[in-house]
C-alpha atoms as a PDB file:
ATOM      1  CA  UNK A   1     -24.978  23.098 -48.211  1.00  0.00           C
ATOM      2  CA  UNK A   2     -21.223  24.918 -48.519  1.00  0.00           C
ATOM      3  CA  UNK A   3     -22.205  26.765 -45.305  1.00  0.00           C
ATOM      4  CA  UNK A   4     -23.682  23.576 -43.395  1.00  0.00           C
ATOM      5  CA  UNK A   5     -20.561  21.912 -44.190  1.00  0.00           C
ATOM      6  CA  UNK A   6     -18.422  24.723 -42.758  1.00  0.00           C
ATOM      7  CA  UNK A   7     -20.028  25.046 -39.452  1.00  0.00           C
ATOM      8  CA  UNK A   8     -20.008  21.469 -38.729  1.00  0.00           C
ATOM      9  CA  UNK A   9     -16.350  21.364 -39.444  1.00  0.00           C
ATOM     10  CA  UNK A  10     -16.108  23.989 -37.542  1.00  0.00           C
ATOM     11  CA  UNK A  11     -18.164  22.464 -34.442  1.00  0.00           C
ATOM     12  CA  UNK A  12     -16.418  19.388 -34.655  1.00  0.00           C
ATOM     13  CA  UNK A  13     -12.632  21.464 -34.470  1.00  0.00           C
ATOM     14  CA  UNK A  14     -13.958  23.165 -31.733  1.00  0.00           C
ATOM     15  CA  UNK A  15     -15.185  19.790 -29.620  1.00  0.00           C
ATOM     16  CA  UNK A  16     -12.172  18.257 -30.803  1.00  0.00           C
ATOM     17  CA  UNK A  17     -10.120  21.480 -29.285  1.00  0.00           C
ATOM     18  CA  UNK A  18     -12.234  21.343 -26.171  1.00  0.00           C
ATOM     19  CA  UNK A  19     -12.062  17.383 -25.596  1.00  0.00           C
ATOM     20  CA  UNK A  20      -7.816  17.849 -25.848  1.00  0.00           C
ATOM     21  CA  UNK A  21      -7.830  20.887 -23.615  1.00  0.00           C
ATOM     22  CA  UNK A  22      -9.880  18.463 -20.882  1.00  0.00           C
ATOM     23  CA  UNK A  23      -7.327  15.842 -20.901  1.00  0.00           C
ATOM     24  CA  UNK A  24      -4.120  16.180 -18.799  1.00  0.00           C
ATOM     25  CA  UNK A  25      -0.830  14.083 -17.940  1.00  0.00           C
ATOM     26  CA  UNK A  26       1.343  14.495 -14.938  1.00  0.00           C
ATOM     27  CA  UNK A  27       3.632  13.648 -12.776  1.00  0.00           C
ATOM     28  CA  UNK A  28       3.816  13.093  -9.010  1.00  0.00           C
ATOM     29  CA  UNK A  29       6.147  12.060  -5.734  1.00  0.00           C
ATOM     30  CA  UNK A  30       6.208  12.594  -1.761  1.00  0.00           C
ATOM     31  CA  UNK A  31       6.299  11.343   1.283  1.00  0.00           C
ATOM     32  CA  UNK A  32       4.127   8.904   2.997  1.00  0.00           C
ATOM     33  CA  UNK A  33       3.813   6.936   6.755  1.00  0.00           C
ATOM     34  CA  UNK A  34       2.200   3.481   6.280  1.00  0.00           C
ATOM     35  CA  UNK A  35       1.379   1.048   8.761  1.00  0.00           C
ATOM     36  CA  UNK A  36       0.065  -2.699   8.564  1.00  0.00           C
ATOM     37  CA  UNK A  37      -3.228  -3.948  10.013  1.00  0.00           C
ATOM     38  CA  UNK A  38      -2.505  -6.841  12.696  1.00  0.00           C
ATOM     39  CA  UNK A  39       0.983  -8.556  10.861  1.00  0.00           C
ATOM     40  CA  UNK A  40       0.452 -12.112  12.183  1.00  0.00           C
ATOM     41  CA  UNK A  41       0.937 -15.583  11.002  1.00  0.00           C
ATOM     42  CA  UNK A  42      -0.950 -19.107  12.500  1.00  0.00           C
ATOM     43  CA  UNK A  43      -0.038 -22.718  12.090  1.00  0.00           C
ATOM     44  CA  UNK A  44      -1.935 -26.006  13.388  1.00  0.00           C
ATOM     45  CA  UNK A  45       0.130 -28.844  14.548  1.00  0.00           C
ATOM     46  CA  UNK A  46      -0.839 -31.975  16.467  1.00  0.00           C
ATOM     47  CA  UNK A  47      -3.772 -30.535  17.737  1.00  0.00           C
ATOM     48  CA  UNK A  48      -2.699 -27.329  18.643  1.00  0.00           C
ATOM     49  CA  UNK A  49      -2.484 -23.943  17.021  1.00  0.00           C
ATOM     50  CA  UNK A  50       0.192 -21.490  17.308  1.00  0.00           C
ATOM     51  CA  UNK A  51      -0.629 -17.505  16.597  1.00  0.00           C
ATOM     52  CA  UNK A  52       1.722 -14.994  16.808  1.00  0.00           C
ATOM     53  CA  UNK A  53       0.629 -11.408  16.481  1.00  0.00           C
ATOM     54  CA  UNK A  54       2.755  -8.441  16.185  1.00  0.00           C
ATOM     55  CA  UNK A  55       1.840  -4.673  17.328  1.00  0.00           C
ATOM     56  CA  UNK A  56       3.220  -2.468  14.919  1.00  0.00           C
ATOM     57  CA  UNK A  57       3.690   1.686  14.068  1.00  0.00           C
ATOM     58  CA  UNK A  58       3.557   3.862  10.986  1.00  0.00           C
ATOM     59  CA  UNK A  59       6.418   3.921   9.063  1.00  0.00           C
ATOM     60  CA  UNK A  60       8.331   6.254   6.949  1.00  0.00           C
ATOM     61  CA  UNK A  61       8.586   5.894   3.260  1.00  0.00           C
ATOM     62  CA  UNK A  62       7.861   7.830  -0.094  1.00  0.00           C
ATOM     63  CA  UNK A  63       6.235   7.409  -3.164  1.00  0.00           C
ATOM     64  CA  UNK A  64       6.803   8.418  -7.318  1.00  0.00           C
ATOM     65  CA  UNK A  65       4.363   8.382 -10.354  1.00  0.00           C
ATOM     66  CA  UNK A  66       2.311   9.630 -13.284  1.00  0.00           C
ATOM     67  CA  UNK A  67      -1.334   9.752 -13.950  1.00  0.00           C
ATOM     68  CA  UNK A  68      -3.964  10.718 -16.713  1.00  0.00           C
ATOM     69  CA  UNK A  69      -6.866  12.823 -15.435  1.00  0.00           C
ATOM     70  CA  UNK A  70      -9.873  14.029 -17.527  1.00  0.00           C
ATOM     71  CA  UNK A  71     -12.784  16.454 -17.186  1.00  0.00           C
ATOM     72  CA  UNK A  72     -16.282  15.366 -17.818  1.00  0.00           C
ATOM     73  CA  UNK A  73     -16.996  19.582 -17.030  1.00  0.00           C
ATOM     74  CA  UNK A  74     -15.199  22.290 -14.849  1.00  0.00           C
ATOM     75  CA  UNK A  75     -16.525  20.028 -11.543  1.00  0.00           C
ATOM     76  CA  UNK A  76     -16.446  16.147 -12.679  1.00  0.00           C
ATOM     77  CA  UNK A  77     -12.768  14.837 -12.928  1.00  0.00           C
ATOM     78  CA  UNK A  78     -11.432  11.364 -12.852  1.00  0.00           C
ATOM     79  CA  UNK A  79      -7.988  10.479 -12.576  1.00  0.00           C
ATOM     80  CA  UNK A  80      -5.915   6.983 -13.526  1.00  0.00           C
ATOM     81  CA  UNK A  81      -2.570   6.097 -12.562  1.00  0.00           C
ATOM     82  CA  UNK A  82       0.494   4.520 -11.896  1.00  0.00           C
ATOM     83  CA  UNK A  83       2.797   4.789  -8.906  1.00  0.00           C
ATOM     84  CA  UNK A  84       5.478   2.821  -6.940  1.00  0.00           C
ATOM     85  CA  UNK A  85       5.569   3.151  -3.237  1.00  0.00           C
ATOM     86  CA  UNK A  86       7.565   1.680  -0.384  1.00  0.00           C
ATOM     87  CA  UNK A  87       5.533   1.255   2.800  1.00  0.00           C
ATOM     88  CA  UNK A  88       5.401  -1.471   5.600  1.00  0.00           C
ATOM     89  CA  UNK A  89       5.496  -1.054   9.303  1.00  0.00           C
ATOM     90  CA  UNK A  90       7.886  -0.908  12.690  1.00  0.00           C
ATOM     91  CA  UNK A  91       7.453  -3.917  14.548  1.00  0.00           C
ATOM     92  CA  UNK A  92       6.592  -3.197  18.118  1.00  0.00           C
ATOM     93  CA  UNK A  93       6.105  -6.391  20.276  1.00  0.00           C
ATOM     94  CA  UNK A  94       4.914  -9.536  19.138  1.00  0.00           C
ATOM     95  CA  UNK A  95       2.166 -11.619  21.719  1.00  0.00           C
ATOM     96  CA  UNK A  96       2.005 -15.213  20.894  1.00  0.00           C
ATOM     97  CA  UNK A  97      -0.384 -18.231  22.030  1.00  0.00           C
ATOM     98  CA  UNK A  98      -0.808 -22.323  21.517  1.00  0.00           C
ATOM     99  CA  UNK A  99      -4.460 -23.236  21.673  1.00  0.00           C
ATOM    100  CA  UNK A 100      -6.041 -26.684  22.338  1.00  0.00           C
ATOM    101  CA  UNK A 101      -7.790 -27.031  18.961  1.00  0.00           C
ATOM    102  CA  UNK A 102     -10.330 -30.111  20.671  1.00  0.00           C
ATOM    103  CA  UNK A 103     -11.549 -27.878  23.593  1.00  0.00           C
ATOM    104  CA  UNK A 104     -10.445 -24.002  22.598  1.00  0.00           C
ATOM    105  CA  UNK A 105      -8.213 -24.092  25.695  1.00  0.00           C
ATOM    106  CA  UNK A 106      -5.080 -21.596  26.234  1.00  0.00           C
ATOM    107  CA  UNK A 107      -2.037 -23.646  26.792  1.00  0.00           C
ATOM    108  CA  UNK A 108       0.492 -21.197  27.032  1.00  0.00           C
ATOM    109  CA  UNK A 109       0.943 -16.997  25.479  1.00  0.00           C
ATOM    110  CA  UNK A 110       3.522 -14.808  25.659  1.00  0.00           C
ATOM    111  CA  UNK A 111       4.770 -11.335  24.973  1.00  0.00           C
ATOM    112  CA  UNK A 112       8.054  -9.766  24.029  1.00  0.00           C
ATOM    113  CA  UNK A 113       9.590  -6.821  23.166  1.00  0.00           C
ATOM    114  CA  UNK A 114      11.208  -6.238  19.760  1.00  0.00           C
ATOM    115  CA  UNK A 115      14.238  -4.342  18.695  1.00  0.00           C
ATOM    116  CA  UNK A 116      14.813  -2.287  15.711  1.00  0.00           C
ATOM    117  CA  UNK A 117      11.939  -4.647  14.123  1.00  0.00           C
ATOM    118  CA  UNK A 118      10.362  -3.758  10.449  1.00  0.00           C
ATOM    119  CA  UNK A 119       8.523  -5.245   7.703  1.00  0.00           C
ATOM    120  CA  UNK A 120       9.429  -3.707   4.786  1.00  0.00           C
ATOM    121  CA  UNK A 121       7.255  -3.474   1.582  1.00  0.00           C
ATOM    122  CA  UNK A 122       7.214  -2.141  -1.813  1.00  0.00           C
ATOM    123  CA  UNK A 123       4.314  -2.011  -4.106  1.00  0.00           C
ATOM    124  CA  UNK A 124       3.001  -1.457  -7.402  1.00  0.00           C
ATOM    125  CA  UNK A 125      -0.256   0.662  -7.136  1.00  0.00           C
ATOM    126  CA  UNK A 126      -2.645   1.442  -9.483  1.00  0.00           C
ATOM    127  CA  UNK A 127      -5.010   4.546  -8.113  1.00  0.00           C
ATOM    128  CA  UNK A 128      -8.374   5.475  -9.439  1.00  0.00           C
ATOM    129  CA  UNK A 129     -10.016   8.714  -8.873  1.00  0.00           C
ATOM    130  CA  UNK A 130     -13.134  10.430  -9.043  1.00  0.00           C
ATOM    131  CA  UNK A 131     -12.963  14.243  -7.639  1.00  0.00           C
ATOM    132  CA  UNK A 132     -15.363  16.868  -7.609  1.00  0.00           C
ATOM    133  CA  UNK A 133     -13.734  20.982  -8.593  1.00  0.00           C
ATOM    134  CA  UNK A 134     -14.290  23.963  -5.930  1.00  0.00           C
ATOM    135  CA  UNK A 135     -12.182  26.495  -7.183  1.00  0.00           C
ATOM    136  CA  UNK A 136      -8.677  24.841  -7.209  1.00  0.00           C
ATOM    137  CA  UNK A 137      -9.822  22.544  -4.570  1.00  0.00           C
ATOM    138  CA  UNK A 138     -10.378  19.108  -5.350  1.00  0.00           C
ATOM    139  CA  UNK A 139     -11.825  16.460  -2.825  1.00  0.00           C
ATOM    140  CA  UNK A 140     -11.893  13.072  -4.292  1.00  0.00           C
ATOM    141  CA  UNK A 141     -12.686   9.033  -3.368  1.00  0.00           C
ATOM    142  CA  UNK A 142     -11.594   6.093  -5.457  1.00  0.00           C
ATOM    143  CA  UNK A 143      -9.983   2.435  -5.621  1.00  0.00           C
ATOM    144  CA  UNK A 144      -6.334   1.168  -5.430  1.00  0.00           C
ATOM    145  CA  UNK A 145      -5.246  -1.883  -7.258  1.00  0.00           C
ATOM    146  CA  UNK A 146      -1.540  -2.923  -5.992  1.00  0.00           C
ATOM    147  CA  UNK A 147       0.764  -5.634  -6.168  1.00  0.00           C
ATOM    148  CA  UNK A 148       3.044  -6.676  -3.812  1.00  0.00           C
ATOM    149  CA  UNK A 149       6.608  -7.204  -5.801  1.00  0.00           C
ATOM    150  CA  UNK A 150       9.259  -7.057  -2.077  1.00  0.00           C
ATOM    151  CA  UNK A 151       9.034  -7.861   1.419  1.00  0.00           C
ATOM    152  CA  UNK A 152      11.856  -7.771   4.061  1.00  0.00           C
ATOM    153  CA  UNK A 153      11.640  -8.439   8.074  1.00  0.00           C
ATOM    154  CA  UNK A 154      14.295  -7.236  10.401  1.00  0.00           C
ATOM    155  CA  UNK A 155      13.343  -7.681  14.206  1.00  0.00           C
ATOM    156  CA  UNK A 156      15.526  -8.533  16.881  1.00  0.00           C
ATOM    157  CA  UNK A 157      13.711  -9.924  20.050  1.00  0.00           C
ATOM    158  CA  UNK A 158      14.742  -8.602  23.449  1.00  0.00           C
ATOM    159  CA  UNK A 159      16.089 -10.925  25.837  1.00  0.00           C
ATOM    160  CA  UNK A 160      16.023 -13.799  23.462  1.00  0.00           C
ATOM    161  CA  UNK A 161      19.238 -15.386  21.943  1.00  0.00           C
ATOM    162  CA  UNK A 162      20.099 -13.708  18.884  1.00  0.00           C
ATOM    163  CA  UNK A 163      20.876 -16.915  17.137  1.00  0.00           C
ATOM    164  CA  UNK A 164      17.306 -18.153  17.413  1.00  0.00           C
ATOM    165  CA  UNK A 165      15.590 -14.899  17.339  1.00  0.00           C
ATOM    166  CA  UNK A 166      17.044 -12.235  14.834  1.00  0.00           C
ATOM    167  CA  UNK A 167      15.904 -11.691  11.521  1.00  0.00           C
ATOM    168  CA  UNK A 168      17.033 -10.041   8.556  1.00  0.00           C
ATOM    169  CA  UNK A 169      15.563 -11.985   5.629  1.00  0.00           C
ATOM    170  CA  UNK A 170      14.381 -10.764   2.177  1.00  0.00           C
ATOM    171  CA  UNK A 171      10.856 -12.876   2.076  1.00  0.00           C
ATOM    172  CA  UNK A 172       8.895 -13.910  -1.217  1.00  0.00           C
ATOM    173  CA  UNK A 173       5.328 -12.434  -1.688  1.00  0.00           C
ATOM    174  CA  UNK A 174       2.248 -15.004  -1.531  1.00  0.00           C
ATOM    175  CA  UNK A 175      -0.437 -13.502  -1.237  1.00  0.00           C
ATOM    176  CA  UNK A 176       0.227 -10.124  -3.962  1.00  0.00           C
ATOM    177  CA  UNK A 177      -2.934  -8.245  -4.959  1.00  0.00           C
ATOM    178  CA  UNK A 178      -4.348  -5.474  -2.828  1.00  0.00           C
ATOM    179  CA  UNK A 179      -7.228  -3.749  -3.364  1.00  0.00           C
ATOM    180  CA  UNK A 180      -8.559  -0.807  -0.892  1.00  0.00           C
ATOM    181  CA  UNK A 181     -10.232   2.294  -0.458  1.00  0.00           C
ATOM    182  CA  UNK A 182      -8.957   5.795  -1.092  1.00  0.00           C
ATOM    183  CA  UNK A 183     -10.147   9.156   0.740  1.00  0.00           C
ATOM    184  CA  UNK A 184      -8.137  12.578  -0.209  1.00  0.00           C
ATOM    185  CA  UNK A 185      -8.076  15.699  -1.544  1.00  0.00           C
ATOM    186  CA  UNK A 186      -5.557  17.968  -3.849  1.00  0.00           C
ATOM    187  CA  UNK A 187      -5.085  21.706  -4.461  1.00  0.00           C
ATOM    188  CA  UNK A 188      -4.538  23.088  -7.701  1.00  0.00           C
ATOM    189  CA  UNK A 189      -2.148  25.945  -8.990  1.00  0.00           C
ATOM    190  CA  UNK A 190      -2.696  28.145 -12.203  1.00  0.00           C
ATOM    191  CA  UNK A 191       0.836  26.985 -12.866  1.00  0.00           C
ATOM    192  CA  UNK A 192       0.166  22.862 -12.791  1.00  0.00           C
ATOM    193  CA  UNK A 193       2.118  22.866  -9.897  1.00  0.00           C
ATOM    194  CA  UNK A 194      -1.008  20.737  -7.517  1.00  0.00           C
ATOM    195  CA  UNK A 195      -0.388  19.238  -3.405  1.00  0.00           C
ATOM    196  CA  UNK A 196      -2.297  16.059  -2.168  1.00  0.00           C
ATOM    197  CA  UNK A 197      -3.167  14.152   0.314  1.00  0.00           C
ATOM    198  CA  UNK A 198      -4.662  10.547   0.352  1.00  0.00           C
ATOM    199  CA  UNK A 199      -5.573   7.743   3.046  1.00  0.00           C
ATOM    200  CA  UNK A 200      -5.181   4.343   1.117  1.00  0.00           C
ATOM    201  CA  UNK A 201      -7.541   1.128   3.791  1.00  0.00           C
ATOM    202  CA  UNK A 202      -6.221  -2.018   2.232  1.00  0.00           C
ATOM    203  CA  UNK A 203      -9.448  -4.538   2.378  1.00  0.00           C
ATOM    204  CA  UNK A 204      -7.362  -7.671   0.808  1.00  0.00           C
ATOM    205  CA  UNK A 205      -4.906 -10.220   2.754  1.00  0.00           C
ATOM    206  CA  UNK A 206      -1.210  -9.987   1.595  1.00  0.00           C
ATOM    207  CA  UNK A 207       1.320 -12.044   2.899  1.00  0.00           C
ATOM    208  CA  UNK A 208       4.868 -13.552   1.992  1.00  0.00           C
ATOM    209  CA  UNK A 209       5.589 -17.454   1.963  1.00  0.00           C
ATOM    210  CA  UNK A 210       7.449 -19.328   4.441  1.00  0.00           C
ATOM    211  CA  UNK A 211      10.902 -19.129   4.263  1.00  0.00           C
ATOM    212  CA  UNK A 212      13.431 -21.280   5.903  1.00  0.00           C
ATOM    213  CA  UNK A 213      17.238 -20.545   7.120  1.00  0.00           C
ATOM    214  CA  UNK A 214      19.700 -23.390   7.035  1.00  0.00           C
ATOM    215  CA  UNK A 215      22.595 -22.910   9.062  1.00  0.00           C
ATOM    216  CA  UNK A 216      26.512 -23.952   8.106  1.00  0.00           C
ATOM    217  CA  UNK A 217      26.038 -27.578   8.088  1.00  0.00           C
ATOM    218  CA  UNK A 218      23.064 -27.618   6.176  1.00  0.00           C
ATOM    219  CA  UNK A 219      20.715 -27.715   9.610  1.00  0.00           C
ATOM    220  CA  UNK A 220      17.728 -25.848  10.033  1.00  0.00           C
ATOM    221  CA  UNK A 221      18.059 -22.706  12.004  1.00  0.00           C
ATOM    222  CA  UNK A 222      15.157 -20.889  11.626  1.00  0.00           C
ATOM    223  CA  UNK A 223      11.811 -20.575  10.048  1.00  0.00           C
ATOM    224  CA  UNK A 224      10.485 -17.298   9.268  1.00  0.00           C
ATOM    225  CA  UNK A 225       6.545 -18.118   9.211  1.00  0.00           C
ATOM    226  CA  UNK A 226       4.276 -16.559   7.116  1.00  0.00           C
ATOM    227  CA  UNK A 227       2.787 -13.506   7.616  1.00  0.00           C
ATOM    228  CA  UNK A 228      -0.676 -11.891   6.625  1.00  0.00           C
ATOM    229  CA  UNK A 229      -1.272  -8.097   6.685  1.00  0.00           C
ATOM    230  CA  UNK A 230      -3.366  -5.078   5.437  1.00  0.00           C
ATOM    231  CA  UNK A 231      -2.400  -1.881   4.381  1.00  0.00           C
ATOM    232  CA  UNK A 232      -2.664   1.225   5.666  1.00  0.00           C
ATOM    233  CA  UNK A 233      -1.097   3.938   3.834  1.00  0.00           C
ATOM    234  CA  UNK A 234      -0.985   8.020   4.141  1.00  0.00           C
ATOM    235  CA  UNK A 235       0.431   9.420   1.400  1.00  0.00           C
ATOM    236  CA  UNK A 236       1.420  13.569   0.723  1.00  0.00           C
ATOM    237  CA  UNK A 237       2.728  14.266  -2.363  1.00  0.00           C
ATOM    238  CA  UNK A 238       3.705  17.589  -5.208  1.00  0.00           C
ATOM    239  CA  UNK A 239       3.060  17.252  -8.864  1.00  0.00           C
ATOM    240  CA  UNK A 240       2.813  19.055 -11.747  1.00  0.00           C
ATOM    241  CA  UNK A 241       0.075  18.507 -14.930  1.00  0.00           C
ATOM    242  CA  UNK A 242       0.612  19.561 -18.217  1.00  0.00           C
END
């Protein structure tokens, strides 16, 4: 019975000692280009609907935070974590259109250039992993769960009057939770030290609320319309797990 007890203690130190060695913390940060899926907003008045659409680029931007990965066995891992990121998009050109709601007409569209334009984001994300071990090399697929917490639009429309068409407003989020896809992969040092790259497809609506600018005497001079958009997000990044 003495020696039963020992090797069971012993078994269960050993699976204890295995179970900590398969859990890991780290750290992470780097660089990322995001871009926004088809930025628009749409309003019906009166009959008639007004779109405007704007054609946007990848933007520059980086990205911090820490995660908890385990191992199910040397090839199973899954990884949970936290990380701030600021993303958004250049603003392009922006096409806009009135439609006849009773018949589905065109009454008028448009197109114009835009100047130094952006919409500027920055997110809480929360990323969730699965990733399969080949030596070091680890591809993986997952889920993001974000939350939109800023949004800012500069754009400055070319040939327009600047009074009527220049923006630099910091806009309230609506619309705040994303949820998306994740592809990527990561390579693993001896040290801890670990590189990765993931491509984030945001499958949710976000937008910001309609804001409006009053001018000196208290007059309306603007409305900055609301906006819907989808994330799009490469992200490259260096850690370290301990």
């Amino acid at each position: 019975m003495k020696k039963l007890f020992i090797i069971a203690a012993m078994a269960v130190a050993g699976i204890t000692t295995a179970n900590a060695q398969e859990f890991k913390v780290g750290a992470k940060a780097g660089f990322l280009l995001s871009n926004l899926s088809g930025p628009k907003y749409s309003e019906t008045t009166f009959g008639f609907t007004k779109t405007s659409k704007f054609n946007s680029g990848f933007r520059p931007g980086f990205h911090f935070g820490a995660f908890i990965e385990y191992g199910f066995n040397e090839k199973i891992w899954v990884e949970a974590g936290v990380d701030y990121a600021f993303q958004g998009a250049n603003l392009k050109s922006v096409e806009g259109t009135v439609i006849n709601v009773s018949d589905g007409s065109l009454i008028a569209s448009e197109k114009a250039n835009i100047k130094n334009g952006s919409l500027k984001t920055q997110q809480f994300n929360i990323p969730l992993w699965v990733k399969y071990d080949i030596s070091g090399f680890r591809p993986k697929v997952g889920v993001n769960l974000g939350f939109l917490s800023k949004v800012k639009e500069n754009l400055e429309i070319e040939g327009a009057p600047a009074v009527q068409n220049t923006i630099n407003e910091s806009l309230t989020p609506d619309k705040k939770f994303d949820f998306g896809l994740g592809f990527g992969a990561e390579y693993n040092l001896d040290s801890g030290l670990f590189f990765d790259a993931t491509f984030n497809l945001g499958l949710t609506d976000l937008s910001n609320k309609q804001k409006v600018v009053l001018n000196q005497s208290g007059g309306v001079a603007r409305t900055v319309e609301p906006q819907t958009f989808k994330n799009r997000v490469i992200q490259i990044g260096v850690g370290y797990k301990f």
